[in-house]
Protein backbone atom coordinates (compact mmCIF):
# COMPACT_ATOMS: atom_id res chain seq x y z
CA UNK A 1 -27.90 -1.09 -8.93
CA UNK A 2 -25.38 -3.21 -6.70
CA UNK A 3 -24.63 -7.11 -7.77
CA UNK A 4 -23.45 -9.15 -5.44
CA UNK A 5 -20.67 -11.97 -5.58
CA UNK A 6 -22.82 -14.72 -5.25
CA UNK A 7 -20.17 -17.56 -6.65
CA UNK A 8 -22.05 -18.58 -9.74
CA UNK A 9 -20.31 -17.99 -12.41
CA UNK A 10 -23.77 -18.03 -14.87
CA UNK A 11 -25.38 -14.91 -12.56
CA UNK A 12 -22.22 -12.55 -12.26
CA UNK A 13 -21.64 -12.69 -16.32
CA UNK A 14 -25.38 -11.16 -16.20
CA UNK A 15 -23.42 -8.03 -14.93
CA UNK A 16 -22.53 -5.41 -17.14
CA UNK A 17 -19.08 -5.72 -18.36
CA UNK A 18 -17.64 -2.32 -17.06
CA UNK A 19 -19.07 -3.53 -13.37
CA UNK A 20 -17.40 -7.14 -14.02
CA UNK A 21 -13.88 -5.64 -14.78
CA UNK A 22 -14.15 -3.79 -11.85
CA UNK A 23 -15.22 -6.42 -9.35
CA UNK A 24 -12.59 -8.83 -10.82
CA UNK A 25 -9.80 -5.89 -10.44
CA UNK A 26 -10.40 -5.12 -6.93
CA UNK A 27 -11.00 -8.90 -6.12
CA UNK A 28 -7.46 -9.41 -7.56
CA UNK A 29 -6.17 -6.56 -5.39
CA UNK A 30 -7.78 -7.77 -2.42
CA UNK A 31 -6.12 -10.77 -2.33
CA UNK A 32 -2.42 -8.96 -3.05
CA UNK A 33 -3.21 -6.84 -0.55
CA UNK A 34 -4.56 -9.91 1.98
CA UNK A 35 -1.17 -11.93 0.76
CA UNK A 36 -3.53 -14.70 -1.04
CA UNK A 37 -1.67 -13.93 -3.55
CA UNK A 38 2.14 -13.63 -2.36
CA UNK A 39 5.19 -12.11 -4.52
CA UNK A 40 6.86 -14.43 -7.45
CA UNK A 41 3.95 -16.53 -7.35
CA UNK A 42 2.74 -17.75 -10.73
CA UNK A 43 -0.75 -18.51 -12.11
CA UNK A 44 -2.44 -19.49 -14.95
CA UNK A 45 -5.63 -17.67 -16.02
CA UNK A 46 -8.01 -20.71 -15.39
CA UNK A 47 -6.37 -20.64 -11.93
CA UNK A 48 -7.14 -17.21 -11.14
CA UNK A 49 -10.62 -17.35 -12.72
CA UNK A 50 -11.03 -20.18 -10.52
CA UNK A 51 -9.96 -17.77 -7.36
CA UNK A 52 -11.67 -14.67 -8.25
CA UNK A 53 -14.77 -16.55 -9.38
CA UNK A 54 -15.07 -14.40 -12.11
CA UNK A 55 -15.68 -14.61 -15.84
CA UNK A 56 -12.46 -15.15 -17.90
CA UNK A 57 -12.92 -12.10 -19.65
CA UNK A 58 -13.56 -9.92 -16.72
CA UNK A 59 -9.91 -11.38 -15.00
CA UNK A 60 -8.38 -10.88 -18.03
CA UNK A 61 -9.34 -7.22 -18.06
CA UNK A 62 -8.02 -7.50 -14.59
CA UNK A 63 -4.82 -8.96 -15.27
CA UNK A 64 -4.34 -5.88 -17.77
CA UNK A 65 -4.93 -3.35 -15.20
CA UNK A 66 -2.48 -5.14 -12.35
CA UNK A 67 0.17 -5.57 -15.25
CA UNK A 68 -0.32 -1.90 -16.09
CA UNK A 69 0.23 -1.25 -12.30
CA UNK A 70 3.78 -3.43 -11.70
CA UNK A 71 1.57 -5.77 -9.83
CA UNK A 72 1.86 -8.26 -12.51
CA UNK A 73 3.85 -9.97 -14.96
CA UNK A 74 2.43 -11.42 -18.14
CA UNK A 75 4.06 -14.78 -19.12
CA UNK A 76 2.66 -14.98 -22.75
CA UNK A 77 0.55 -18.59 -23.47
CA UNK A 78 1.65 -19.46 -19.57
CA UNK A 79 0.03 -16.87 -17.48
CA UNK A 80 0.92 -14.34 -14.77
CA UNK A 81 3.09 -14.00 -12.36
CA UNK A 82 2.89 -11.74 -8.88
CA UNK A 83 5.20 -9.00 -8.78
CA UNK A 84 8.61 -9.56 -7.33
CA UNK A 85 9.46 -8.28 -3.78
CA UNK A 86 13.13 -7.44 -3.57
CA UNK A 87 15.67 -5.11 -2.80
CA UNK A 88 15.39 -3.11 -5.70
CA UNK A 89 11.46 -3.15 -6.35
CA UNK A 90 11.34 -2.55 -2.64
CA UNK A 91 13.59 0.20 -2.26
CA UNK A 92 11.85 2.34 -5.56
CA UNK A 93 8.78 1.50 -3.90
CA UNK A 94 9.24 3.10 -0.77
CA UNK A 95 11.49 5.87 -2.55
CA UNK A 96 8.00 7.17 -4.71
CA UNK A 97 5.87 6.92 -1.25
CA UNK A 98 8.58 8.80 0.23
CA UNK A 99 8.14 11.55 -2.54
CA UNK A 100 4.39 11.74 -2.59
CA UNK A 101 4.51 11.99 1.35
CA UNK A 102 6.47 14.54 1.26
CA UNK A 103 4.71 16.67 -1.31
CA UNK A 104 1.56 15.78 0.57
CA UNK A 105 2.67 16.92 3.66
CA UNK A 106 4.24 20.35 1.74
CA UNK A 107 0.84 21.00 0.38
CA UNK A 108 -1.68 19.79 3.31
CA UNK A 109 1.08 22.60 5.49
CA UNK A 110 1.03 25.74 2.42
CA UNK A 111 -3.31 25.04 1.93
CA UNK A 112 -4.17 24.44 5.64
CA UNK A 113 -5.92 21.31 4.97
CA UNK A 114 -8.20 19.25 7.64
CA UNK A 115 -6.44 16.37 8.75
CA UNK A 116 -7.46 14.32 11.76
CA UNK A 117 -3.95 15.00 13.26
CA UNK A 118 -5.62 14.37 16.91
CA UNK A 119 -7.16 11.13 16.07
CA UNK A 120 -4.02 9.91 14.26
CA UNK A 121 -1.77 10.70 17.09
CA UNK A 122 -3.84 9.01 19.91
CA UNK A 123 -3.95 5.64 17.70
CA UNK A 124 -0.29 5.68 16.92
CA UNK A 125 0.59 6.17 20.47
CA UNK A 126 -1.74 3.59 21.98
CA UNK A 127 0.31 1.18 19.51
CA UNK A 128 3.43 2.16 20.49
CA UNK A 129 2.72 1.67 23.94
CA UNK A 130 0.88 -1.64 23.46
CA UNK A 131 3.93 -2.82 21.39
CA UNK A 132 5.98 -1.54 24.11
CA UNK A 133 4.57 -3.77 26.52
CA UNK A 134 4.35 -7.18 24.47
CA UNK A 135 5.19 -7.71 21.12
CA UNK A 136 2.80 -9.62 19.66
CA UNK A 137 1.77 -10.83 15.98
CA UNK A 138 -1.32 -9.33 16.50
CA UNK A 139 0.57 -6.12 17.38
CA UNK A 140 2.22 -6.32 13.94
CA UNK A 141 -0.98 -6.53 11.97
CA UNK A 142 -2.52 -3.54 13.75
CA UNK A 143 0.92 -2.10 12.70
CA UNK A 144 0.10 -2.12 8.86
CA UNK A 145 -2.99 -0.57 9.29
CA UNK A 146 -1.88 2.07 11.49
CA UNK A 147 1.49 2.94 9.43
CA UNK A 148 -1.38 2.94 6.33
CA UNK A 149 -3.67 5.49 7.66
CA UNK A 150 -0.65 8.11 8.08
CA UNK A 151 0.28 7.83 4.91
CA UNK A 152 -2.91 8.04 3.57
CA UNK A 153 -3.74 11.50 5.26
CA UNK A 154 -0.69 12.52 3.60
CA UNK A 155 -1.95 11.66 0.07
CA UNK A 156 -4.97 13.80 0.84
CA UNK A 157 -2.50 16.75 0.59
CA UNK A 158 -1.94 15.77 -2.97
CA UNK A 159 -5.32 17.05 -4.29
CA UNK A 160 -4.95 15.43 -7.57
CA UNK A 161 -6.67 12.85 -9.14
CA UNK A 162 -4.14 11.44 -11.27
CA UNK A 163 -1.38 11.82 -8.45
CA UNK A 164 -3.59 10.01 -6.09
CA UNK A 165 -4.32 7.10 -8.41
CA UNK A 166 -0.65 6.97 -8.57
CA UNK A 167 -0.31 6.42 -5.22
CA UNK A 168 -2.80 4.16 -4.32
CA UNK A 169 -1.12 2.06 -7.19
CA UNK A 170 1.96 2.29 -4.76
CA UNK A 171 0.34 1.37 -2.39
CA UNK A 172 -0.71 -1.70 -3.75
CA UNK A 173 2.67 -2.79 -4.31
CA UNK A 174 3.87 -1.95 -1.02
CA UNK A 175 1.36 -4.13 0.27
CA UNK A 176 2.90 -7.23 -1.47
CA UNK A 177 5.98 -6.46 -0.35
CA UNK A 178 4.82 -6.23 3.52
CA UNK A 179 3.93 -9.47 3.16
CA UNK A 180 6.90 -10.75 1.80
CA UNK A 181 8.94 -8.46 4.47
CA UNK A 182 6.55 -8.93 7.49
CA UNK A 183 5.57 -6.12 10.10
CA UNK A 184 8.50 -7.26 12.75
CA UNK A 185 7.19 -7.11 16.43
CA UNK A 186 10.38 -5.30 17.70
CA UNK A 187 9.98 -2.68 14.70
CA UNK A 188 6.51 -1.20 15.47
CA UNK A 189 7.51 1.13 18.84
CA UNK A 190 10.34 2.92 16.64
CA UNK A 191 8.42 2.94 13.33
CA UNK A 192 5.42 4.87 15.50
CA UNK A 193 8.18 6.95 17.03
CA UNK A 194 9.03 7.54 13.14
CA UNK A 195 5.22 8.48 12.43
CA UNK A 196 4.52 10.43 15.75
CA UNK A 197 7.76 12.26 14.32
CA UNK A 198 5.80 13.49 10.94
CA UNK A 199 2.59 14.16 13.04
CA UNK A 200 4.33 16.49 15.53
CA UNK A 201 6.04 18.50 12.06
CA UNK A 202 2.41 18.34 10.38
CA UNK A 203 0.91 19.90 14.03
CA UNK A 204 3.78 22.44 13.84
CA UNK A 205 3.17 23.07 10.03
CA UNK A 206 6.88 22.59 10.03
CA UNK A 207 7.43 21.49 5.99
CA UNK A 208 11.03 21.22 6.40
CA UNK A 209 10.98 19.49 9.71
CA UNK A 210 7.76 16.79 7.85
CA UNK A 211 10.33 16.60 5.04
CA UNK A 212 13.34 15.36 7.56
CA UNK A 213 10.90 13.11 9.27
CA UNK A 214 9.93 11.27 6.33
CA UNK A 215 13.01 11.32 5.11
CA UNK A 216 14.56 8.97 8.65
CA UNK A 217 11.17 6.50 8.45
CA UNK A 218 12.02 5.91 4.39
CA UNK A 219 15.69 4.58 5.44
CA UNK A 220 14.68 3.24 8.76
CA UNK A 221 12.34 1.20 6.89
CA UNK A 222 14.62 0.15 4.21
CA UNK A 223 17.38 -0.58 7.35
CA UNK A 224 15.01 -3.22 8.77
CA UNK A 225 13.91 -4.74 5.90
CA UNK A 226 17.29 -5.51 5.13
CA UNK A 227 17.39 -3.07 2.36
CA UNK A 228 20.36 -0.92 1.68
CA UNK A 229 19.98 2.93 1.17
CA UNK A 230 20.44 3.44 -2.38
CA UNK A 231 17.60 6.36 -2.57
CA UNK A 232 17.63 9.39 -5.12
CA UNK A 233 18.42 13.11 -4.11
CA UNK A 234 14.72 13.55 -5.08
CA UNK A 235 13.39 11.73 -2.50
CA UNK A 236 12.30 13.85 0.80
């Protein structure tokens, strides 16, 4: 049985708890992800009750989960504050997508996995060429979801639970920090240059030449964002 959000507060705490923590977790995420809720910003718990129109205990539950994740820090007796976005949080952030891409991409390569390699290719070269010919901001949100469904397909080479929670975790940072660092018009032709780069290695099942590939888009990134290279040897 599915409940809906209706926005009174008296019919969602008729939910079952489990269902409640969930809903107020990816309500939470949502707006992270949608940059309602932007880094270093603080909030009390009636505040974000108030936002997520959820029962106190359910956003508390919440709260646990995003601090659990890095997406939150608990102030005690004050309340919570949104992750912080810079250099360093950014750069380790990036680094660990950098290393489950690469493993992805090593393991979707050695297993043969189905990856819509055709589909991915034709929308990250309409982009490119769309950026090419004016830069616009709507250009630069079509870039986030574009850049995200690459790296997704890569996760799917992880084929592990665990591993892929891990990511998606990531992910959810990453996502805060793109909208501290926004998706710059000029950068979307060379960061689809970057990605058309991994999807030629991936259509080759080239693992080393993936690995080199994902190596360049982790500093590029890092480069524009204003982000010095300070990355592990780990690190594809």
């Amino acid at each position: 049985m599915e409940f809906e959000n209706t926005g009174n507060p008296e019919k969602t705490a008729k939910a079952p708890p489990d269902l409640l923590n969930e809903r107020a977790y990816q309500a939470l995420v949502k707006q992270l992800r949608d940059g309602r809720l932007s880094s270093g910003t603080f909030l009390s718990i009636p505040m974000l009750v108030d936002r997520l129109e959820m029962p106190i205990a359910a956003v508390r539950d919440a709260v646990k989960r995003a601090e659990v994740s890095g997406l939150f820090t608990v102030i005690p007796k004050r309340g919570v504050m949104v992750m912080d976005a810079g250099a360093q949080t950014t750069r380790e952030c990036l680094d660990l997508r950098a290393m489950f891409d690469g493993e992805g991409a090593r393991r979707l390569i050695d297993n043969s996995r189905d990856v819509p390699l055709a589909s991915l290719r034709a929308a990250h070269e309409r982009l490119r060429d769309d950026a090419f010919d004016k830069a616009t901001p709507q250009i630069s949100r079509r870039a986030i979801e574009i850049d995200l469904s690459l790296h997704d397909a890569l996760a799917m080479g992880l084929n592990s639970t665990l591993a892929t929670r891990l990511y998606e975790e990531n992910r959810d940072r990453i996502a805060v920090i793109q909208n501290t660092r926004p998706f710059l018009p000029d950068r979307v032709v060379s960061a689809m240059e970057e990605h058309l780069a991994i999807i030629s290695a991936l259509e080759a099942r080239d693992a080393d030449a993936a690995l080199i590939a994902i190596r360049d888009h982790l500093e590029n990134t890092l480069r524009w964002w204003g982000v010095s290279v300070q990355i592990t040897d780990s690190a594809p």
